[in-house]
PDB file of N, CA and C in Angstrom:
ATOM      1  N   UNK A   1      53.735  82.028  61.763  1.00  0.00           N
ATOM      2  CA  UNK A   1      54.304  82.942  62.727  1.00  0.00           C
ATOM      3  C   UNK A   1      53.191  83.882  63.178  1.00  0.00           C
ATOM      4  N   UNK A   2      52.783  84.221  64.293  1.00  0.00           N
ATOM      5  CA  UNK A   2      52.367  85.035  64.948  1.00  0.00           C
ATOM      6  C   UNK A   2      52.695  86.406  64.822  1.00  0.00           C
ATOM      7  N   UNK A   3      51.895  87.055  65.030  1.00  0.00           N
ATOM      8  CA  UNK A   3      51.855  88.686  65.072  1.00  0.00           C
ATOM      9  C   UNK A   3      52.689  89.056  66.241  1.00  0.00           C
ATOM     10  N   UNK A   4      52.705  88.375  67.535  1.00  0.00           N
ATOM     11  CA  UNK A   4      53.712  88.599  68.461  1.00  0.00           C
ATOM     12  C   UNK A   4      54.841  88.295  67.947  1.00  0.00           C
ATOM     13  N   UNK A   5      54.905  87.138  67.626  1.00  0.00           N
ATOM     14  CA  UNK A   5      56.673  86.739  66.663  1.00  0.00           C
ATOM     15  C   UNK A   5      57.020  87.641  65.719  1.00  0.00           C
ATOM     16  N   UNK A   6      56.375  87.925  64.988  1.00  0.00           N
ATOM     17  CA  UNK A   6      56.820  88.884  63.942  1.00  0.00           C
ATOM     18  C   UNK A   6      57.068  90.022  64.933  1.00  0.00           C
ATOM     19  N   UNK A   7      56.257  90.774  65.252  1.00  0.00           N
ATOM     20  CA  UNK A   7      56.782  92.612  65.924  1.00  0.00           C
ATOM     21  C   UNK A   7      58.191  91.789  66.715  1.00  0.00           C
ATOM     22  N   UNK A   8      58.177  91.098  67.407  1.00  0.00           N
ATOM     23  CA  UNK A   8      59.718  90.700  67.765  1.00  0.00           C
ATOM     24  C   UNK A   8      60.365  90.453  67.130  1.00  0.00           C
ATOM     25  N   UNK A   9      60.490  89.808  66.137  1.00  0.00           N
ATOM     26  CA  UNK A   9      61.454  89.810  64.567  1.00  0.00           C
ATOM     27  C   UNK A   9      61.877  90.965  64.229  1.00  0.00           C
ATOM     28  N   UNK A  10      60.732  92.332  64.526  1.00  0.00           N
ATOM     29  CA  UNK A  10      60.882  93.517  63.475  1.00  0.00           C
ATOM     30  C   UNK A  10      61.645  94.418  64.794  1.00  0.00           C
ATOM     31  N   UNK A  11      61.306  94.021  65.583  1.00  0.00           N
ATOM     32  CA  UNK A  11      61.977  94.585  66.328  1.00  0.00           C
ATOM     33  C   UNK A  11      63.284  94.483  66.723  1.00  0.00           C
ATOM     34  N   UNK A  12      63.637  92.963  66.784  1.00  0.00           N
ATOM     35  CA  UNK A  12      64.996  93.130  67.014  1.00  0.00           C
ATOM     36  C   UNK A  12      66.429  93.321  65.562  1.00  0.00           C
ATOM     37  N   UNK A  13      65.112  92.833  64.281  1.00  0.00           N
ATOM     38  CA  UNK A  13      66.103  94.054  63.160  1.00  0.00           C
ATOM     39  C   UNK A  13      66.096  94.982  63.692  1.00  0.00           C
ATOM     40  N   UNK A  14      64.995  96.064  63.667  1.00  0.00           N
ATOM     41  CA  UNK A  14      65.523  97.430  64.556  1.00  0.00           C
ATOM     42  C   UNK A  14      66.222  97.604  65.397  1.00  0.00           C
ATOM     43  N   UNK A  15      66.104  96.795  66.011  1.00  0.00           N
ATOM     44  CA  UNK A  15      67.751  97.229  67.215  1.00  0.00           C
ATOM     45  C   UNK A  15      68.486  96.966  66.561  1.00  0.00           C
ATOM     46  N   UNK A  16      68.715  96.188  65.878  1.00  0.00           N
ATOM     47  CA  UNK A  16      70.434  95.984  65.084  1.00  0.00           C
ATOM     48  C   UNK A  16      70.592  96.830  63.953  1.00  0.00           C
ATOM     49  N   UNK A  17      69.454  97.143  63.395  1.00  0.00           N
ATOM     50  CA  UNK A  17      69.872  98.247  62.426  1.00  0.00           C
ATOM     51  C   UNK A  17      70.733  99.848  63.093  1.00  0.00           C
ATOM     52  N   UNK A  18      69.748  99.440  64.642  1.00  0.00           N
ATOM     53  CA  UNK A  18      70.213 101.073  64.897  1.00  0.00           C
ATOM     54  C   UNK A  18      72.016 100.664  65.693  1.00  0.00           C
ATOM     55  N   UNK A  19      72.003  99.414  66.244  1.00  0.00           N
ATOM     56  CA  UNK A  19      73.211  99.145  65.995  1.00  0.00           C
ATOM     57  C   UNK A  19      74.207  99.511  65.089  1.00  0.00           C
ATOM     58  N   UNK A  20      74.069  99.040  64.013  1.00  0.00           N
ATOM     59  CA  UNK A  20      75.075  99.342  62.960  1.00  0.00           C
ATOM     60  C   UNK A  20      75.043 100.613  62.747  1.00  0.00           C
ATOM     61  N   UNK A  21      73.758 101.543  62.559  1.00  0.00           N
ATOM     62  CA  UNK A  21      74.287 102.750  62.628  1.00  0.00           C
ATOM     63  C   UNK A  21      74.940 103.544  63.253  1.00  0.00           C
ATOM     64  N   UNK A  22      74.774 103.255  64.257  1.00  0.00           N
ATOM     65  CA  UNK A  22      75.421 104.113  65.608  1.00  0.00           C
ATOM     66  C   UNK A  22      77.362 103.492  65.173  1.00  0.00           C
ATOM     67  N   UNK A  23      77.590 102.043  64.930  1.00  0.00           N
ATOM     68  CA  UNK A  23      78.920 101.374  64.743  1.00  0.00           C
ATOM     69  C   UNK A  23      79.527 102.611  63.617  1.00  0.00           C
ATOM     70  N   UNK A  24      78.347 102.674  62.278  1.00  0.00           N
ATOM     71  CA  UNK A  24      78.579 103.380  61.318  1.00  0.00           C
ATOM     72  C   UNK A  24      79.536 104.987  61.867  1.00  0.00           C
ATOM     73  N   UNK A  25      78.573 105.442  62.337  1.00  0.00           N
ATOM     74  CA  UNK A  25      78.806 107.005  62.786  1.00  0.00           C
ATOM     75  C   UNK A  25      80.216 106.789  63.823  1.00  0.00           C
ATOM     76  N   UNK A  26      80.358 106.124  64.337  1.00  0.00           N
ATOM     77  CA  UNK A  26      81.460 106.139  65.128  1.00  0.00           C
ATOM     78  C   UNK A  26      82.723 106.064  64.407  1.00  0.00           C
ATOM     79  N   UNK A  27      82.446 105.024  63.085  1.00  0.00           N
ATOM     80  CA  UNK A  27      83.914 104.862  62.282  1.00  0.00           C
ATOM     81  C   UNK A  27      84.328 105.746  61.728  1.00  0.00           C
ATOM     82  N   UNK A  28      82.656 106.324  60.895  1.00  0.00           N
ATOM     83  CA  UNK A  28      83.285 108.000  60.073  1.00  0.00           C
ATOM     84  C   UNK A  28      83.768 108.841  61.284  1.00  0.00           C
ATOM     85  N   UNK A  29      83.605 108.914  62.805  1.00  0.00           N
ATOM     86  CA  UNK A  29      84.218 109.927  63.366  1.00  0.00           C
ATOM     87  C   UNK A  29      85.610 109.438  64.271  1.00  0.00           C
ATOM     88  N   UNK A  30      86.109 108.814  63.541  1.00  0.00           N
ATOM     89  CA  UNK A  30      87.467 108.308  63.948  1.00  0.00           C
ATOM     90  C   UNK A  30      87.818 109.266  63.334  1.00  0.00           C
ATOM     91  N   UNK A  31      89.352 109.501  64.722  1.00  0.00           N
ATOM     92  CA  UNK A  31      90.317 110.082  64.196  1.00  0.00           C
ATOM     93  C   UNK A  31      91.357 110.335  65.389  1.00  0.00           C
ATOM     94  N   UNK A  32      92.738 110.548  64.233  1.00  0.00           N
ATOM     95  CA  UNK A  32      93.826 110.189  65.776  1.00  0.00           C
ATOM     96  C   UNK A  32      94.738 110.720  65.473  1.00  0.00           C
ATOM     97  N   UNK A  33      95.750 111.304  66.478  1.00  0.00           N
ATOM     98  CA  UNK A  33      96.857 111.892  66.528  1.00  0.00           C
ATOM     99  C   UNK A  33      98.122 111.411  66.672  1.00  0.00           C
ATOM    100  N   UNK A  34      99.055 111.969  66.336  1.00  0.00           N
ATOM    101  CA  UNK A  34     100.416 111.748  67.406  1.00  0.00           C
ATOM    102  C   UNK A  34     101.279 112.542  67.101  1.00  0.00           C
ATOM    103  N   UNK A  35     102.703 112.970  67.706  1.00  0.00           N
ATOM    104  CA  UNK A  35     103.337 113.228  67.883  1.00  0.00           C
ATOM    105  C   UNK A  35     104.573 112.665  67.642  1.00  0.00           C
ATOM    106  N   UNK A  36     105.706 113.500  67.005  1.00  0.00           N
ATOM    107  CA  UNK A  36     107.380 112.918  67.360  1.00  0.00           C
ATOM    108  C   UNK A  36     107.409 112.544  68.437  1.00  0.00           C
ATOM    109  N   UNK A  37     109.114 111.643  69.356  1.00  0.00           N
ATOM    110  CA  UNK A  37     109.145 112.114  70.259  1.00  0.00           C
ATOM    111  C   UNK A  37     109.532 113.577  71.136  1.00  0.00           C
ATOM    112  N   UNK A  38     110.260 114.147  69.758  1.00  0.00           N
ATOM    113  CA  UNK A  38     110.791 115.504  70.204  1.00  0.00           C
ATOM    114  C   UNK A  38     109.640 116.444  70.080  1.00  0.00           C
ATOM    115  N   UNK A  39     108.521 116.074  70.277  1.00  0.00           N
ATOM    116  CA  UNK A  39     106.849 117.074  69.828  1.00  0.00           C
ATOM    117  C   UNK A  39     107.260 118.360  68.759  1.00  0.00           C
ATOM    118  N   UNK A  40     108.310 118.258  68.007  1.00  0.00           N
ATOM    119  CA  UNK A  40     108.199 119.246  66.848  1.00  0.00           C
ATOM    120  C   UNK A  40     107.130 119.119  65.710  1.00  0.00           C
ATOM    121  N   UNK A  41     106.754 117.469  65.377  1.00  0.00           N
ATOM    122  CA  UNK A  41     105.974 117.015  64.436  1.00  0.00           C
ATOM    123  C   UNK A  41     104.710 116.575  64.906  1.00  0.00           C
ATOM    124  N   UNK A  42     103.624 116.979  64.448  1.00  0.00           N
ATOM    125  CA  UNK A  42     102.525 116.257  64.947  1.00  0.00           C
ATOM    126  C   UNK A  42     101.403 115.998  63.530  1.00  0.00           C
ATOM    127  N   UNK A  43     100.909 114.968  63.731  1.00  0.00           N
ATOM    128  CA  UNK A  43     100.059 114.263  62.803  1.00  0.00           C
ATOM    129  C   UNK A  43      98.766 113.707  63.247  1.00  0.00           C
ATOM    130  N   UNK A  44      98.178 114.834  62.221  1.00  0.00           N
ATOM    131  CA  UNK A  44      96.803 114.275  62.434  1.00  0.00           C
ATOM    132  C   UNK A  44      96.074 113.076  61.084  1.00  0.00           C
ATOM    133  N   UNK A  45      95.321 112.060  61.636  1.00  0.00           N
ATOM    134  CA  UNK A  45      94.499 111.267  60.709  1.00  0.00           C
ATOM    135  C   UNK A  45      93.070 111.385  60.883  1.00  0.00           C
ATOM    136  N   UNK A  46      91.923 110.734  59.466  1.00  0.00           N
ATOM    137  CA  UNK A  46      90.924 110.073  59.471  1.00  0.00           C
ATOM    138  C   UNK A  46      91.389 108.835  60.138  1.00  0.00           C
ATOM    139  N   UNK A  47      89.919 107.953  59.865  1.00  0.00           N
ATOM    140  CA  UNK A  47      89.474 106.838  60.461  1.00  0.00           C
ATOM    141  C   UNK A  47      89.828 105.690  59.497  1.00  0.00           C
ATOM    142  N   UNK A  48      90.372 106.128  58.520  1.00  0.00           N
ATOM    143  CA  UNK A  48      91.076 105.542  56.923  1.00  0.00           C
ATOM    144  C   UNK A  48      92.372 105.531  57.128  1.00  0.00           C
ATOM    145  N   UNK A  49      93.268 106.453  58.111  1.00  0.00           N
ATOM    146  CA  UNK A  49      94.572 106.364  58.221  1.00  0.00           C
ATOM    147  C   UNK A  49      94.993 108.109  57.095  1.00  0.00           C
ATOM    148  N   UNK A  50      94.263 108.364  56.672  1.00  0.00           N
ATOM    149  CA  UNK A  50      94.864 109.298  55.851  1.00  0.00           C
ATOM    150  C   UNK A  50      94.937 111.254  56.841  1.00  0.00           C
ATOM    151  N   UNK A  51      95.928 111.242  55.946  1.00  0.00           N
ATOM    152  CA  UNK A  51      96.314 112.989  57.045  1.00  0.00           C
ATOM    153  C   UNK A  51      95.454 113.718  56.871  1.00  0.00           C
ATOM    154  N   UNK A  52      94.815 114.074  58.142  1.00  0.00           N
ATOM    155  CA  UNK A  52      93.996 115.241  57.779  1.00  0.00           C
ATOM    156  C   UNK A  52      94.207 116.833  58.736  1.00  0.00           C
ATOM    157  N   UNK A  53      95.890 116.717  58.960  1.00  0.00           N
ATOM    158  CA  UNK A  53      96.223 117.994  59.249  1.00  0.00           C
ATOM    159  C   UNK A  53      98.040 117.412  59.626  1.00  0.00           C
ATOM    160  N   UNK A  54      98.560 118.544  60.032  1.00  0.00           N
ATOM    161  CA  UNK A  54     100.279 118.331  59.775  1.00  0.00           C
ATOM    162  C   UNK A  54     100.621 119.570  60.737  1.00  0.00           C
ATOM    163  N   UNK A  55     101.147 119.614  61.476  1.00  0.00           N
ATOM    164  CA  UNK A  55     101.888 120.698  62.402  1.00  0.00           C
ATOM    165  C   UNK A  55     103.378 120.496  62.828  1.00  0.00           C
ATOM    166  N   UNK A  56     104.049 121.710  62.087  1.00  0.00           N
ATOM    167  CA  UNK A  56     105.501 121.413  61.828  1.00  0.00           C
ATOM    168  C   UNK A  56     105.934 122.948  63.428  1.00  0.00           C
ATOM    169  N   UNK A  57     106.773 122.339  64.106  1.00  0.00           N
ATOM    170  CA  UNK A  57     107.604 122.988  65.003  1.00  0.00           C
ATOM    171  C   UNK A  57     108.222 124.281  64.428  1.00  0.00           C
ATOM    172  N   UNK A  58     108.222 125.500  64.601  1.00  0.00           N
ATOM    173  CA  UNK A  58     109.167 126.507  64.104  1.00  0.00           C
ATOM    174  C   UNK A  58     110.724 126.499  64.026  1.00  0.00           C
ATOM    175  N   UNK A  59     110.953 125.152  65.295  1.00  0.00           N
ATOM    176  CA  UNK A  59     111.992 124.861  65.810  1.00  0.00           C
ATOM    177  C   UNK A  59     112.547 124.191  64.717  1.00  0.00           C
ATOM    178  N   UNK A  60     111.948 123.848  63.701  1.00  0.00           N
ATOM    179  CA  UNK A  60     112.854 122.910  62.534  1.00  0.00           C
ATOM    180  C   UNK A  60     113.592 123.007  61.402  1.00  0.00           C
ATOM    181  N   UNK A  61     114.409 124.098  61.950  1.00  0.00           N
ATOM    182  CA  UNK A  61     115.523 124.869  60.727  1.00  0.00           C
ATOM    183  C   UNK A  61     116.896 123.774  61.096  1.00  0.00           C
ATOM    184  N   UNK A  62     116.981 123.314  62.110  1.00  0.00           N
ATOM    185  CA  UNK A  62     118.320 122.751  62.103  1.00  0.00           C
ATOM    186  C   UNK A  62     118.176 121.244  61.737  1.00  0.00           C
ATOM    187  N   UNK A  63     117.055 121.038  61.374  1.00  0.00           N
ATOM    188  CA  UNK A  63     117.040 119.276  60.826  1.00  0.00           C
ATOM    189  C   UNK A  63     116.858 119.657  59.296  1.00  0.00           C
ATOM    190  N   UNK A  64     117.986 118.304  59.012  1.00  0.00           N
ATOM    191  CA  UNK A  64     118.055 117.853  57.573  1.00  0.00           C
ATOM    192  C   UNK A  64     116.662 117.366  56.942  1.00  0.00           C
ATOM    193  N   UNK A  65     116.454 117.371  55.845  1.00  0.00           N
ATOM    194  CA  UNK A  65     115.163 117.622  54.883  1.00  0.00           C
ATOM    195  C   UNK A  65     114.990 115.628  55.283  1.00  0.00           C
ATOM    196  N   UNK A  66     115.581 115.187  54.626  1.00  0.00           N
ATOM    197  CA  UNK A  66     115.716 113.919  55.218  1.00  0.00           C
ATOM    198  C   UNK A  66     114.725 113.411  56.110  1.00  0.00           C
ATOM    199  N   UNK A  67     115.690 113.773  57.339  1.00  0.00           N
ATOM    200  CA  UNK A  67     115.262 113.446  58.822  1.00  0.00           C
ATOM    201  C   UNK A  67     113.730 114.056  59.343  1.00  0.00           C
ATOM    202  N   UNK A  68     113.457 115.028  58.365  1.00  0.00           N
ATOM    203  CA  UNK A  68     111.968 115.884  58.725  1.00  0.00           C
ATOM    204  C   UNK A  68     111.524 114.795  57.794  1.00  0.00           C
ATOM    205  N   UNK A  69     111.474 114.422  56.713  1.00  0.00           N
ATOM    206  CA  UNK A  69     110.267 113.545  56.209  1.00  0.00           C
ATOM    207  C   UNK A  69     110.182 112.505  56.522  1.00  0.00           C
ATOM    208  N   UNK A  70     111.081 111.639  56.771  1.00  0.00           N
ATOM    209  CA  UNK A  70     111.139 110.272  58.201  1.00  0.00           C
ATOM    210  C   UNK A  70     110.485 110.382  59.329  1.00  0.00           C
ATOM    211  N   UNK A  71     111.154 111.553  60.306  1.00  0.00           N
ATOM    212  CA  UNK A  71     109.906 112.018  61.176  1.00  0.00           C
ATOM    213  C   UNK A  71     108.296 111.820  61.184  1.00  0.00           C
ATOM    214  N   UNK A  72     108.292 113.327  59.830  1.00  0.00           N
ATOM    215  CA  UNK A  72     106.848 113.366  59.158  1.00  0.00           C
ATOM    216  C   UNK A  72     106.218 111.452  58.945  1.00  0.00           C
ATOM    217  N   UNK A  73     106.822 111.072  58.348  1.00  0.00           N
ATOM    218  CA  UNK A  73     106.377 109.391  58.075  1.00  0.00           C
ATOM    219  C   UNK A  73     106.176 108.660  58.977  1.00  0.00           C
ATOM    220  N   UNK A  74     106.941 108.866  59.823  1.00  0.00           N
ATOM    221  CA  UNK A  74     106.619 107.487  61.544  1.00  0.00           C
ATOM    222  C   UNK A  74     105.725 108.616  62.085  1.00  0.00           C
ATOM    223  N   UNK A  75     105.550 109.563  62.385  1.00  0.00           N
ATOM    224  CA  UNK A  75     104.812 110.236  63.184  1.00  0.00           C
ATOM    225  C   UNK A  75     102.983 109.782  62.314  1.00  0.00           C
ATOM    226  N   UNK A  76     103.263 109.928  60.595  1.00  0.00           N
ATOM    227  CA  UNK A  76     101.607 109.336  60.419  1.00  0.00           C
ATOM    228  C   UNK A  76     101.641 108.039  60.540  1.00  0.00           C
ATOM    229  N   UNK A  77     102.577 107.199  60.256  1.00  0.00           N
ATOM    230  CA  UNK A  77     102.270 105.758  60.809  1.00  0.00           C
ATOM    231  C   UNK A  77     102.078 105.893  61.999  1.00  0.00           C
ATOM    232  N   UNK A  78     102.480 106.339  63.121  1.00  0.00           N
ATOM    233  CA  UNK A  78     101.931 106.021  64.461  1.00  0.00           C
ATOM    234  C   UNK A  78     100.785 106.763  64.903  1.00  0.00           C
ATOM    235  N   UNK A  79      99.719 107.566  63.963  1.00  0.00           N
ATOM    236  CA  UNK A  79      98.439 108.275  63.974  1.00  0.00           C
ATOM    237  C   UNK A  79      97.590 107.241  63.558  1.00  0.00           C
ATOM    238  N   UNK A  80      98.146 106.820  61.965  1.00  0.00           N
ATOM    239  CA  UNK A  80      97.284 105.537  61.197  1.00  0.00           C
ATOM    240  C   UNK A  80      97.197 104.574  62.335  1.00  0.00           C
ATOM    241  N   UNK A  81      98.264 103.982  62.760  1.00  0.00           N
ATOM    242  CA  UNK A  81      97.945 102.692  63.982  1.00  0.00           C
ATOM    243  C   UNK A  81      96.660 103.390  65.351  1.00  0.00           C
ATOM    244  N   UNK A  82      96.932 104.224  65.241  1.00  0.00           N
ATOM    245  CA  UNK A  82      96.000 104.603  66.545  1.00  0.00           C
ATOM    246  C   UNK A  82      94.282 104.387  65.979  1.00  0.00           C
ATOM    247  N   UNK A  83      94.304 104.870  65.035  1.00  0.00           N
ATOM    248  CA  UNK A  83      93.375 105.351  64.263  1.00  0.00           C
ATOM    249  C   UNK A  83      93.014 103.887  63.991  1.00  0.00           C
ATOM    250  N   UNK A  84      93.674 102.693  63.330  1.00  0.00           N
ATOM    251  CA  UNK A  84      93.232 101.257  62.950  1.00  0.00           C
ATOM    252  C   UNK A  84      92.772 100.853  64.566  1.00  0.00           C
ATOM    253  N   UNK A  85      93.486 101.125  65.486  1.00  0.00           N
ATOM    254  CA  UNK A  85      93.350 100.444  66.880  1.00  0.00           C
ATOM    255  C   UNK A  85      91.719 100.687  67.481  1.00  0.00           C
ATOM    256  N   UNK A  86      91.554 102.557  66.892  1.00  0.00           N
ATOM    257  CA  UNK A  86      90.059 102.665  67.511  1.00  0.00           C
ATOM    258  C   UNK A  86      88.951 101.944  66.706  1.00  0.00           C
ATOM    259  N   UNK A  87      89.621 102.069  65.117  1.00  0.00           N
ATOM    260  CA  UNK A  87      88.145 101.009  64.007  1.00  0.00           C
ATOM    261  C   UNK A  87      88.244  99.610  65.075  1.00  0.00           C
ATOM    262  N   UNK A  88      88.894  99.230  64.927  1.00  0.00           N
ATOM    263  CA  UNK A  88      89.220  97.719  65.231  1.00  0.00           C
ATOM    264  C   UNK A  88      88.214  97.489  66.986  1.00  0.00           C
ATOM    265  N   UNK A  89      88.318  98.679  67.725  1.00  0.00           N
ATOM    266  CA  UNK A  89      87.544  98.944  68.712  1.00  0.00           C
ATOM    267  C   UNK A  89      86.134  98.432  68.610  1.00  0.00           C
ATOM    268  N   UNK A  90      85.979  99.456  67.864  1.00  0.00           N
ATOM    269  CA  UNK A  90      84.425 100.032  67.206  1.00  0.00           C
ATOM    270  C   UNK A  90      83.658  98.059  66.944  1.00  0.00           C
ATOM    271  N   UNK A  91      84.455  98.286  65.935  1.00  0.00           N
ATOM    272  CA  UNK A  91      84.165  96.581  65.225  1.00  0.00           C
ATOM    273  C   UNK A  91      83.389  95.717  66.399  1.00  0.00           C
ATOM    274  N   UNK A  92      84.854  95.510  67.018  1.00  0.00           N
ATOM    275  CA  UNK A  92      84.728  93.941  67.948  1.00  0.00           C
ATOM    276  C   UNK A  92      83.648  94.771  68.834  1.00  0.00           C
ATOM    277  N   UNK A  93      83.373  95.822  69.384  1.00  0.00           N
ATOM    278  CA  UNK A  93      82.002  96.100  70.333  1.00  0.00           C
ATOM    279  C   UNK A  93      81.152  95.821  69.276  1.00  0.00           C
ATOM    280  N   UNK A  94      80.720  95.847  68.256  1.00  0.00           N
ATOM    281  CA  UNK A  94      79.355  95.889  67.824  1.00  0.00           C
ATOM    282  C   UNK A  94      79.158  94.119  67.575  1.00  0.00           C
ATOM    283  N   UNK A  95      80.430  93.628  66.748  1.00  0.00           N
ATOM    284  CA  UNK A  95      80.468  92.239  66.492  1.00  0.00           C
ATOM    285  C   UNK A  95      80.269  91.283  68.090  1.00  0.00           C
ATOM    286  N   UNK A  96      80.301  91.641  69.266  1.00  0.00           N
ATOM    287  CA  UNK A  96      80.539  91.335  70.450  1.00  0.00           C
ATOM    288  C   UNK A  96      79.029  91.558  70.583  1.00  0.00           C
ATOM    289  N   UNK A  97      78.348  92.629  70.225  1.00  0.00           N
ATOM    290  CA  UNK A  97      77.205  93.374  70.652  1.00  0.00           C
ATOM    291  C   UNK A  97      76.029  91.898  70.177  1.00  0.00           C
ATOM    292  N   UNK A  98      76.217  91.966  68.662  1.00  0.00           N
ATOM    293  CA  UNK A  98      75.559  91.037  68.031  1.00  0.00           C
ATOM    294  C   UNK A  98      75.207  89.541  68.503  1.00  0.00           C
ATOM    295  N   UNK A  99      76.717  88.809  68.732  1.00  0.00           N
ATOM    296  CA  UNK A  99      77.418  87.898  69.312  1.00  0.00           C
ATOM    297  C   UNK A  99      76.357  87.453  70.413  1.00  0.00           C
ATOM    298  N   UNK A 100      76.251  88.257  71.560  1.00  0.00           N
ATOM    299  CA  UNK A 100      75.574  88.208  72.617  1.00  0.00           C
ATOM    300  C   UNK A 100      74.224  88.300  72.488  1.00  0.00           C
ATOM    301  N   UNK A 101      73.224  88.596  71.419  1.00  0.00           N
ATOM    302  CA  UNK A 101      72.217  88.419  71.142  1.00  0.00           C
ATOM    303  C   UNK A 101      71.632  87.389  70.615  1.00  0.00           C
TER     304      UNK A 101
END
């Protein structure tokens, strides 16, 4: 192999390294929201699906304890899905990125 072949070898690891990093940094900065439909509940996630904040309506003295933690529950399942939808993003661009090289 040539000295030209090689710096092109080393080079295009380097681009893909800085690929993946950049893929990297994007996954740790996932993160996603949502809402009830009645916007009393809102849920925040990481890029893992896990809560990383909770905002309860003042308005929620007249719902049963019940019906607030059901709420609370579909409102982080439908943060977690948002949140899998942007990894899943992230992914197929970089795997796409590669792909094409």
């Amino acid at each position: 192999m040539s000295g030209r072949e090689m710096d092109a070898v080393v080079e295009r690891a380097s681009a893909q390294l800085d690929l993946l990093d950049g893929a990297l940094s994007a996954l740790q900065a996932v993160r996603a929201e949502a809402a009830s439909e009645d916007g009393r509940v809102r849920v925040e996630v990481d890029g893992n699906g896990s809560p990383t904040g909770l905002w309860l309506s003042d308005s929620l003295q007249d719902l049963d304890a019940a019906v607030l933690a059901r709420t609370i529950a579909h409102t982080a399942h439908l943060a977690a899905a948002a949140a899998t939808e942007e990894r899943n993003r992230i992914t197929s661009e970089l795997f796409d990125t590669f792909d094409a090289r």
